[in-house]
Protein backbone atom coordinates (compact mmCIF):
# COMPACT_ATOMS: atom_id res chain seq x y z
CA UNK A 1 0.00 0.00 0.00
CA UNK A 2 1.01 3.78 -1.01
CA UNK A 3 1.02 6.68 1.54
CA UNK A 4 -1.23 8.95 1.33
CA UNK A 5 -3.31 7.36 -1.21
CA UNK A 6 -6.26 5.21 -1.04
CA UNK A 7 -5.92 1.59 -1.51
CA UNK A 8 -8.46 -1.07 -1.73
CA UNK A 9 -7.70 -4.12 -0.65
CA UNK A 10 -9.54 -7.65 -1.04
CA UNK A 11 -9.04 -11.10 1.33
CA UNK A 12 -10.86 -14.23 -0.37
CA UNK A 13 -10.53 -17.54 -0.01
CA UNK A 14 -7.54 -19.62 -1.33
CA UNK A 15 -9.44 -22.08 -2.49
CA UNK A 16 -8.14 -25.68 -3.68
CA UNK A 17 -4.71 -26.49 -3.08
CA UNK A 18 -2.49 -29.99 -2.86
CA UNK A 19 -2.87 -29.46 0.43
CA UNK A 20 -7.26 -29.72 0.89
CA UNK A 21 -9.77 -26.84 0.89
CA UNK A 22 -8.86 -23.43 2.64
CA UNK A 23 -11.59 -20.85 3.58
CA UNK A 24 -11.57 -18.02 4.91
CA UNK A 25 -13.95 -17.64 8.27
CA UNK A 26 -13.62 -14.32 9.60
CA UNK A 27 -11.65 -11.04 8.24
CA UNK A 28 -12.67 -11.52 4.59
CA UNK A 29 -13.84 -9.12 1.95
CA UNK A 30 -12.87 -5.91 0.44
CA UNK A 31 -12.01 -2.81 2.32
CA UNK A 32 -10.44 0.66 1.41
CA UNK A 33 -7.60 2.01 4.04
CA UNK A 34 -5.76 5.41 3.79
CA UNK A 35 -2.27 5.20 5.65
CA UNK A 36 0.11 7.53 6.25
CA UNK A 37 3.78 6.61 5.19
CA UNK A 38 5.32 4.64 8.25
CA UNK A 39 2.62 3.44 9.74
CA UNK A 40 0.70 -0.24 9.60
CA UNK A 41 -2.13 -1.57 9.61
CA UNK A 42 -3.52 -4.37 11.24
CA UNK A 43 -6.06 -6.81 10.22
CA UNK A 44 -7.16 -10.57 12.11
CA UNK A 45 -8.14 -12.96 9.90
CA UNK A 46 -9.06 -16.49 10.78
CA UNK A 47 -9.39 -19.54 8.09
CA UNK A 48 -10.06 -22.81 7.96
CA UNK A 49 -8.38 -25.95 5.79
CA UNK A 50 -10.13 -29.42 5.02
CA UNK A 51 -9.79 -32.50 3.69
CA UNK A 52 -11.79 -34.72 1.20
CA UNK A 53 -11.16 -38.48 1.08
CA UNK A 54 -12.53 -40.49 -1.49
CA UNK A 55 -11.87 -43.91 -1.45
CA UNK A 56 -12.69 -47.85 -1.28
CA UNK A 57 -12.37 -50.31 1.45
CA UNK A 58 -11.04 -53.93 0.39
CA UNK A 59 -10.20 -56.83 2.64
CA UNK A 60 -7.67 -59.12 2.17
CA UNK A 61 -8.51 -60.92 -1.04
CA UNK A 62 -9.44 -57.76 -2.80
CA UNK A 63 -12.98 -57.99 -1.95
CA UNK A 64 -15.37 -54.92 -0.94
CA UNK A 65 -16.29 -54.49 3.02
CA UNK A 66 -19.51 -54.00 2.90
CA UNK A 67 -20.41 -54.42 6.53
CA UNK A 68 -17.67 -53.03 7.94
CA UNK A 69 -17.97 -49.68 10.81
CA UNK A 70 -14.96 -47.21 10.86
CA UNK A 71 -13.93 -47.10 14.34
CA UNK A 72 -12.38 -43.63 14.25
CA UNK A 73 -15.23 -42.02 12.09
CA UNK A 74 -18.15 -42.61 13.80
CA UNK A 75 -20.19 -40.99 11.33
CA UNK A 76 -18.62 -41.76 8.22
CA UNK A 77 -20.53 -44.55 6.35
CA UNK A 78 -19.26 -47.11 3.63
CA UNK A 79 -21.78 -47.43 0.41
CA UNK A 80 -22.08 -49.67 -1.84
CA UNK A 81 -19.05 -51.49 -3.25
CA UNK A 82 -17.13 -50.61 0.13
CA UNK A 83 -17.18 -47.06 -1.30
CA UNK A 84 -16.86 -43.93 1.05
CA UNK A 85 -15.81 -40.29 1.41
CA UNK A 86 -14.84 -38.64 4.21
CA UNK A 87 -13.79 -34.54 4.93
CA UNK A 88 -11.58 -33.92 7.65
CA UNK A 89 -9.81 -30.70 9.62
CA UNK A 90 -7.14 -33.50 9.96
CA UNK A 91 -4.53 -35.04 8.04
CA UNK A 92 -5.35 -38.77 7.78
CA UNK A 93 -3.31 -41.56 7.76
CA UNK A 94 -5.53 -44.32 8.38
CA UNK A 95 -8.97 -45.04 9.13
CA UNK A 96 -9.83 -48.39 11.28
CA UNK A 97 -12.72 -50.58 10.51
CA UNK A 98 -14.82 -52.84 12.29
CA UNK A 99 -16.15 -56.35 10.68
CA UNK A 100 -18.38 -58.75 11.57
CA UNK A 101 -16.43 -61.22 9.46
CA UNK A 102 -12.87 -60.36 10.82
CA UNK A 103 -10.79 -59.00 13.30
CA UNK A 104 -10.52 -55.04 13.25
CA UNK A 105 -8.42 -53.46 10.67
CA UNK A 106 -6.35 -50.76 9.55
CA UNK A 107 -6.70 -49.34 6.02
CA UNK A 108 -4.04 -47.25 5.02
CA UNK A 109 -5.21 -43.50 3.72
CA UNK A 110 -2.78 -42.67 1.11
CA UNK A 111 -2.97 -38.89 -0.49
């Protein structure tokens, strides 16, 4: 920003990167500021970053779980074909899953 000139100035969300989804949550928008040389301004600005998993659970021979409960999603549920997706604050690095037909696992989450 110039002294002594008027300069607007415009916070939006990042968007998608390789590393998930950022947002912006507070502070956004556009504003106009007039400064005087030397002097700063400061503005708070709080944003959020996600994650979207898409994926497949297979056991052993290759074959879909279709009964199985994840054990550290609660509330994430597998669809048809084993199929699920799952959006997290977190990096994930694996997601365990309850069977009726076996022992619990551990699926790898690779990103």
């Amino acid at each position: 920003m110039e002294g002594y000139n008027a300069t607007e100035v415009t916070i939006e969300d990042a968007g998608v990167s390789s590393q998930g989804m950022a947002g912006v949550k507070a502070g956004g928008g556009s504003r106009c500021y007039f400064l005087t040389p030397g002097h700063l301004l400061v503005h708070n600005i709080s944003a959020s970053m996600s994650r979207l998993y898409v994926g497949r659970v297979l056991d052993k021979d290759g074959r879909p779980l279709l009964d199985a409960q994840p054990l550290n999603h609660p509330f994430l549920s597998l669809g048809p074909s084993g199929r699920f997706s799952l959006q997290s604050e977190h990096k994930e690095s694996s997601l365990w899953l309850l069977s009726k037909k076996q022992d619990p696992a551990l699926s790898d989450v690779s990103t």
